[in-house]
C-alpha atoms as a PDB file:
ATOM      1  CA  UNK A   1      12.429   2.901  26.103  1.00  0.00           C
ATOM      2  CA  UNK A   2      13.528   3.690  22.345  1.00  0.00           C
ATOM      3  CA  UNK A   3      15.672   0.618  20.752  1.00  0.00           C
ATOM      4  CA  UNK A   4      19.443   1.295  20.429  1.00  0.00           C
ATOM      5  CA  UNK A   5      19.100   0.687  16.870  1.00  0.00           C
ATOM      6  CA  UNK A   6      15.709   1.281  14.619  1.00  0.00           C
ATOM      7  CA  UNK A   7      16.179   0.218  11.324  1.00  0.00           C
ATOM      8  CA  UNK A   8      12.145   0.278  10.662  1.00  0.00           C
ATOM      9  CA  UNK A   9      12.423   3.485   8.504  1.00  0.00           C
ATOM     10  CA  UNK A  10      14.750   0.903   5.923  1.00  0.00           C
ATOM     11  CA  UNK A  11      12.283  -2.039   6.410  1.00  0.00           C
ATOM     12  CA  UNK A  12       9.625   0.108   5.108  1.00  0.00           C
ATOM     13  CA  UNK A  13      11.902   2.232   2.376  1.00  0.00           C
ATOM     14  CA  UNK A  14      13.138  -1.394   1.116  1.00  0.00           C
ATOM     15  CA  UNK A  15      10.156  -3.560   1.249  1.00  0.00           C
ATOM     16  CA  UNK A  16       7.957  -0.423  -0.829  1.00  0.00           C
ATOM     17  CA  UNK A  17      11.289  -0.428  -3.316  1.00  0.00           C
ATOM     18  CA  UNK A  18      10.527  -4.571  -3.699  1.00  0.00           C
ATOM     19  CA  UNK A  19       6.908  -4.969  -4.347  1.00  0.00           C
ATOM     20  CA  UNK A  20       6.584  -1.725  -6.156  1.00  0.00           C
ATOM     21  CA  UNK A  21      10.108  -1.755  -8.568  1.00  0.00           C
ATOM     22  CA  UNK A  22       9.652  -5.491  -9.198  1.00  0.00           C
ATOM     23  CA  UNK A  23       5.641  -4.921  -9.934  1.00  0.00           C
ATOM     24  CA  UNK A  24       6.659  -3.349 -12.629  1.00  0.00           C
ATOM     25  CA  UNK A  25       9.298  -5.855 -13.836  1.00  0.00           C
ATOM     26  CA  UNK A  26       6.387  -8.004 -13.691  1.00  0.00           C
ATOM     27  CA  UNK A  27       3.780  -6.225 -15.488  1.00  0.00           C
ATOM     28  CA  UNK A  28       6.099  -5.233 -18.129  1.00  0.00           C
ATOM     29  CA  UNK A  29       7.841  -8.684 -18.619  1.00  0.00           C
ATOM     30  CA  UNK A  30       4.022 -10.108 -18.867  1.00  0.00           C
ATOM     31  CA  UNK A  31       3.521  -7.851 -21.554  1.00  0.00           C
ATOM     32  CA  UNK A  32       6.440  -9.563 -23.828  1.00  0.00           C
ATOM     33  CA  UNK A  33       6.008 -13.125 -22.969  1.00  0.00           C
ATOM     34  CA  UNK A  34       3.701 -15.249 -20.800  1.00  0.00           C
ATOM     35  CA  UNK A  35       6.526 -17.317 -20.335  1.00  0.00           C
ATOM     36  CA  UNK A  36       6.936 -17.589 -16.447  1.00  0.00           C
ATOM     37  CA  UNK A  37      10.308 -18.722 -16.430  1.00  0.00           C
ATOM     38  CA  UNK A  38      10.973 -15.574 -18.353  1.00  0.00           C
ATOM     39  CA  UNK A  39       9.301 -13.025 -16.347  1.00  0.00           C
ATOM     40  CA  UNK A  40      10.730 -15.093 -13.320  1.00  0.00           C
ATOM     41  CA  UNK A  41      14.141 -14.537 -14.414  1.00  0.00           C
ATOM     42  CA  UNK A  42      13.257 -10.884 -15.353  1.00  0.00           C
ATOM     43  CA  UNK A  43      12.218  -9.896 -11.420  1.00  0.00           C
ATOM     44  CA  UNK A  44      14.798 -11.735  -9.778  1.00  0.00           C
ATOM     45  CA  UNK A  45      17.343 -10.043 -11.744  1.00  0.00           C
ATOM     46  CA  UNK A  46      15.475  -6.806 -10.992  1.00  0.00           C
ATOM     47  CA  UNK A  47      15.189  -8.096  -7.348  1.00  0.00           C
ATOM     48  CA  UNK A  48      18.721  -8.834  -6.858  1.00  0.00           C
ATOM     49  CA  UNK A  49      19.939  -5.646  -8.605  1.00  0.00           C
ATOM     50  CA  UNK A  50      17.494  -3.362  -6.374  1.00  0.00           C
ATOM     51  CA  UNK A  51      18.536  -5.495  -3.111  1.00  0.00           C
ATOM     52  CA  UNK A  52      22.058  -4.577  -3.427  1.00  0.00           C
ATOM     53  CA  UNK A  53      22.061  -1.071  -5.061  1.00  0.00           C
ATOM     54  CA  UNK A  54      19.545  -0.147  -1.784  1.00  0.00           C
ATOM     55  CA  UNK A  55      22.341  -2.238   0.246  1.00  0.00           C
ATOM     56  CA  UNK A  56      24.982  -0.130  -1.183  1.00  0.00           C
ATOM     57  CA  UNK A  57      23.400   3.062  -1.275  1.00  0.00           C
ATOM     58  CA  UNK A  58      22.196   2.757   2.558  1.00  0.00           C
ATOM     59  CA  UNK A  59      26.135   1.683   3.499  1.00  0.00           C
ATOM     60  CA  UNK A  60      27.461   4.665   1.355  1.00  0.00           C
ATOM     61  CA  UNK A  61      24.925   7.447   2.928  1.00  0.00           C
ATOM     62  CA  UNK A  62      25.143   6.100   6.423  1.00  0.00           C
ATOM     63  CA  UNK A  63      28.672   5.677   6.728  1.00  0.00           C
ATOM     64  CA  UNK A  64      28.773   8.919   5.255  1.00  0.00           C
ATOM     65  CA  UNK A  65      26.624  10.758   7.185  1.00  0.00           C
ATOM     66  CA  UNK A  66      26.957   9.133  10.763  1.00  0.00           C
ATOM     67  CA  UNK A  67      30.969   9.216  10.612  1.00  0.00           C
ATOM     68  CA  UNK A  68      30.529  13.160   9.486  1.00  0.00           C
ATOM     69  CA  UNK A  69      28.656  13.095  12.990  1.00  0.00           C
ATOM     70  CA  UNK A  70      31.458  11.388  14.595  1.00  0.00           C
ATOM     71  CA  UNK A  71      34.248  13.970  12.872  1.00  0.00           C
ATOM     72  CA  UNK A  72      32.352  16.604  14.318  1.00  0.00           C
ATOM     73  CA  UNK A  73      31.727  15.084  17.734  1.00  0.00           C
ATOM     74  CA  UNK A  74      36.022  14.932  17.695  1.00  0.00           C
ATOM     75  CA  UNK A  75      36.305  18.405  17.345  1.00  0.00           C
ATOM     76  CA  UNK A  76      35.227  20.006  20.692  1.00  0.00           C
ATOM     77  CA  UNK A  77      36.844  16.498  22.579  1.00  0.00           C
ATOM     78  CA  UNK A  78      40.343  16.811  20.728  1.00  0.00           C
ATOM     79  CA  UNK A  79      40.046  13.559  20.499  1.00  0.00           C
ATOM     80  CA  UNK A  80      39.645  11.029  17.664  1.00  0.00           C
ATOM     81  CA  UNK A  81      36.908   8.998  18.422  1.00  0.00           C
ATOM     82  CA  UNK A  82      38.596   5.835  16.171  1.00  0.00           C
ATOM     83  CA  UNK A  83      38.030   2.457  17.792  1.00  0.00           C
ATOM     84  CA  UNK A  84      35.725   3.649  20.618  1.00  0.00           C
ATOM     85  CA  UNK A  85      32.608   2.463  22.065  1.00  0.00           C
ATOM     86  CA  UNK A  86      30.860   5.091  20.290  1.00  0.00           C
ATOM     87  CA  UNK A  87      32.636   4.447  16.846  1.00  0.00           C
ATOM     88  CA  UNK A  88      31.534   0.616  16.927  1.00  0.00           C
ATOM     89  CA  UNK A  89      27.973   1.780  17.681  1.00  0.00           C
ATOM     90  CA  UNK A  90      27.997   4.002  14.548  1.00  0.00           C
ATOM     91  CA  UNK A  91      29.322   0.933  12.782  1.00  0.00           C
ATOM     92  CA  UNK A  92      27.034  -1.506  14.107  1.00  0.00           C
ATOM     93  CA  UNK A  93      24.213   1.128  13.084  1.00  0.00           C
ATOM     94  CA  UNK A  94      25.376   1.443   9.459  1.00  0.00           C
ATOM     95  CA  UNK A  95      25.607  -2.305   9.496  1.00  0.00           C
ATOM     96  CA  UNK A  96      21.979  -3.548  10.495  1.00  0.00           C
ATOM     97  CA  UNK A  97      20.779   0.057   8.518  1.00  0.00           C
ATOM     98  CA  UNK A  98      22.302  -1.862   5.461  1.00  0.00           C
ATOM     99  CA  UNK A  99      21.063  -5.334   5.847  1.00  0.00           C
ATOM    100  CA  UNK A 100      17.769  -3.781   6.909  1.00  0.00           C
ATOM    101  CA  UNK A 101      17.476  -1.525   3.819  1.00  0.00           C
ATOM    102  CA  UNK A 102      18.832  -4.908   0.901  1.00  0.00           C
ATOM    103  CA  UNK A 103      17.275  -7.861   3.048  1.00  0.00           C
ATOM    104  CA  UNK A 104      13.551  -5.789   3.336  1.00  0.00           C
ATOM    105  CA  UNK A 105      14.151  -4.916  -0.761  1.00  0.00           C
ATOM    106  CA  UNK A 106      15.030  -8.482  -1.424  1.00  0.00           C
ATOM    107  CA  UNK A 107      12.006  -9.910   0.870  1.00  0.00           C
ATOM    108  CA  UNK A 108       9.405  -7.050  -0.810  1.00  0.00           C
ATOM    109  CA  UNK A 109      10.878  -8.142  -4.094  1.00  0.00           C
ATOM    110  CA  UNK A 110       9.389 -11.562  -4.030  1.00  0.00           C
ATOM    111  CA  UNK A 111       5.877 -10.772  -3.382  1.00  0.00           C
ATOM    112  CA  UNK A 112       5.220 -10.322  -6.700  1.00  0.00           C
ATOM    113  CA  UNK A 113       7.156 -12.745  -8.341  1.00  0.00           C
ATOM    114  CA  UNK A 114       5.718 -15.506  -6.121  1.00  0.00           C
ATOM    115  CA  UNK A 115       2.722 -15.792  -7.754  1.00  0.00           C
ATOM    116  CA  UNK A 116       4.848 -16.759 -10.884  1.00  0.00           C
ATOM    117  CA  UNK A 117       6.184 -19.853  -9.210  1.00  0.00           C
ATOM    118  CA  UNK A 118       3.455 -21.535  -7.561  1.00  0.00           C
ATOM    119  CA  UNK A 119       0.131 -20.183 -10.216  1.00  0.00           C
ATOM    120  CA  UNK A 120      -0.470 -21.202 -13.727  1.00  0.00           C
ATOM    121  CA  UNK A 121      -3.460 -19.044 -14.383  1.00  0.00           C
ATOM    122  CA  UNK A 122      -3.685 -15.243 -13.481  1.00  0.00           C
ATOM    123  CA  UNK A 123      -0.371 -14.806 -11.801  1.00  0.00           C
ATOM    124  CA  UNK A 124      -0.100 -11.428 -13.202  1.00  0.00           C
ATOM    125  CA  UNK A 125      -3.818 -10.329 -11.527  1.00  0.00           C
ATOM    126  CA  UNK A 126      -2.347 -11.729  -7.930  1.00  0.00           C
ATOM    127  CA  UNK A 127       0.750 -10.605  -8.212  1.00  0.00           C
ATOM    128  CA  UNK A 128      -0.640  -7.081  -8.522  1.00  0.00           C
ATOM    129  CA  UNK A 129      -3.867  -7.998  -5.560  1.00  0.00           C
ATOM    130  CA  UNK A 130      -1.161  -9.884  -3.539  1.00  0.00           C
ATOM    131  CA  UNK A 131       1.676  -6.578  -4.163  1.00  0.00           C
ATOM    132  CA  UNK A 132      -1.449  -4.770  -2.817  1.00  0.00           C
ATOM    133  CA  UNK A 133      -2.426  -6.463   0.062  1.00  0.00           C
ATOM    134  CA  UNK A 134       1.452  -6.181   1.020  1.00  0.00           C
ATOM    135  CA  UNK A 135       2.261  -2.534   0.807  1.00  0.00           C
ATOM    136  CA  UNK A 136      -1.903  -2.094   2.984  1.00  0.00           C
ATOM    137  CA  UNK A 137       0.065  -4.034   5.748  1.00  0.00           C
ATOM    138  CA  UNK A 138       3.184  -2.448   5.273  1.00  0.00           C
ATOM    139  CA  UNK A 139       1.229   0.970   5.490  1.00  0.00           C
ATOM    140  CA  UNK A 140      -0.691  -0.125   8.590  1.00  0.00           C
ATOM    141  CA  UNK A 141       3.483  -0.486  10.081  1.00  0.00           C
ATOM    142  CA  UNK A 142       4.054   2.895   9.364  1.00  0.00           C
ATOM    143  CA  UNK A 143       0.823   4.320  10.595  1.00  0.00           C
ATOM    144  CA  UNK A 144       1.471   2.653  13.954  1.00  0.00           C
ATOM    145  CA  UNK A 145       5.499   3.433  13.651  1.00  0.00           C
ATOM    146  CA  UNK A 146       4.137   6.947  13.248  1.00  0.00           C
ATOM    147  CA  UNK A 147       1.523   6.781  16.295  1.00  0.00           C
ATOM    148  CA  UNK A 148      -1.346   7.663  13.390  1.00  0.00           C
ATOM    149  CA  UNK A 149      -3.776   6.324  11.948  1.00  0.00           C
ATOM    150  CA  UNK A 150      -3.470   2.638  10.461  1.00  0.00           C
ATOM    151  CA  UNK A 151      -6.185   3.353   8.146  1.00  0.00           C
ATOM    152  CA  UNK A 152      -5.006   6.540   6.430  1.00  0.00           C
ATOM    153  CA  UNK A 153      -1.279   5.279   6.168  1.00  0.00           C
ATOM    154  CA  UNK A 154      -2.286   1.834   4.527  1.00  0.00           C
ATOM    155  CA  UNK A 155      -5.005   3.963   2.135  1.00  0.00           C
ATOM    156  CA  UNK A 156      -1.957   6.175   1.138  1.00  0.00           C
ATOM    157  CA  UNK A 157       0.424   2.888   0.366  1.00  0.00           C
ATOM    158  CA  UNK A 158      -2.099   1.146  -1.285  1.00  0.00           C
ATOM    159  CA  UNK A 159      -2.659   4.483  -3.492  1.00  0.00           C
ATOM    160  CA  UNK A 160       0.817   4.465  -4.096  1.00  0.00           C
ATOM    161  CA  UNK A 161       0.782   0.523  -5.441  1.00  0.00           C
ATOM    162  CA  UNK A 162      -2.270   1.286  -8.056  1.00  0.00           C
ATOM    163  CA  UNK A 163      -0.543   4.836  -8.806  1.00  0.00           C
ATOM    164  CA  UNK A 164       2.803   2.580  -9.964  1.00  0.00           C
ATOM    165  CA  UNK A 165       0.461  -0.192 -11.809  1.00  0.00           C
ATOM    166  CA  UNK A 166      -1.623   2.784 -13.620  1.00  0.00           C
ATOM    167  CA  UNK A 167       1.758   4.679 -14.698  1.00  0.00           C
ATOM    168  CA  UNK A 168       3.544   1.462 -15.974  1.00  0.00           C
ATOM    169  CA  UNK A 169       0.487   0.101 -17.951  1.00  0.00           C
ATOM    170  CA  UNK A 170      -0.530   3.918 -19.276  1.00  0.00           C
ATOM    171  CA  UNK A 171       3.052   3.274 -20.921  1.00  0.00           C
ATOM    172  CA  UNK A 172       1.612   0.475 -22.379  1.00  0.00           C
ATOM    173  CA  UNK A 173       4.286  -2.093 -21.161  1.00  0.00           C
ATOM    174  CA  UNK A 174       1.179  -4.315 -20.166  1.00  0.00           C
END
């Protein structure tokens, strides 16, 4: 039986934005200071900022696109669908698709600025092993969302993490 709603498509957008925009934060704070407070203050900004743009982006695109569904649903009925069964579904959906989409990109966010808090000595080398580790499990979720393989889906994130720590330090903001 398929869920009613299935917001895993903005658990895994969200959580990939997190690790992999505030990774960068990170490595490129760590570069100007090895003040933790500092690069601390530097992701959670980053974190907050990506949390609600994704937030605000998934409300504006959903509401968007699943009320242009409704609009055109109206049109063969004669009907305006406005306070309906079906128009609280759509609504509910846009709600959990936002939450799901700002609360996974505030929860990815903190992987790698945990590290920060709790480590004195190479919090910068597992922040980046630790961001990895993270988007390997997240892959594995999409493999098996996808009904493929684990392996090749968590091989592909994990590419995708060292691609983003290769590009940011080849810009030398390491």
């Amino acid at each position: 039986m398929k869920p009613k709603f299935d917001q895993s498509r903005y658990i895994i957008l969200g959580s990939i934005d997190g690790v992999l925009a505030v990774l960068g934060v990170v490595i490129g704070a760590s570069n100007v200071s090895s003040n933790p407070d500092l690069i601390i203050n530097a992701a959670l900004g980053g974190a907050l900022a990506l949390a609600m743009t994704n937030g605000i982006g998934s409300y504006l695109a959903e509401s968007a696109v699943e009320y242009g569904h409704l609009a055109d649903l109206e049109k063969p009925l004669l009907r305006n669908l406005e306070s309906t069964s079906l128009e609280k579904e759509i609504h509910n959906k846009i709600l959990y698709d936002t939450l799901a989409h700002g609360g996974s990109s505030l929860i990815g966010s903190l992987v790698p600025i945990l590290p920060f808090v709790f480590l004195e000595n190479y919090a910068l080398e597992v922040s980046v092993g630790l961001s990895i580790i993270v988007l390997a499990a997240l892959g594995m979720f999409s493999g098996k969302i996808a009904r493929q393989n684990l392996i090749l889906h968590s091989v592909r994130m994990v590419g995708l993490g060292i691609l983003v720590v290769i590009v940011v330090t080849a810009f030398g903001l390491t």
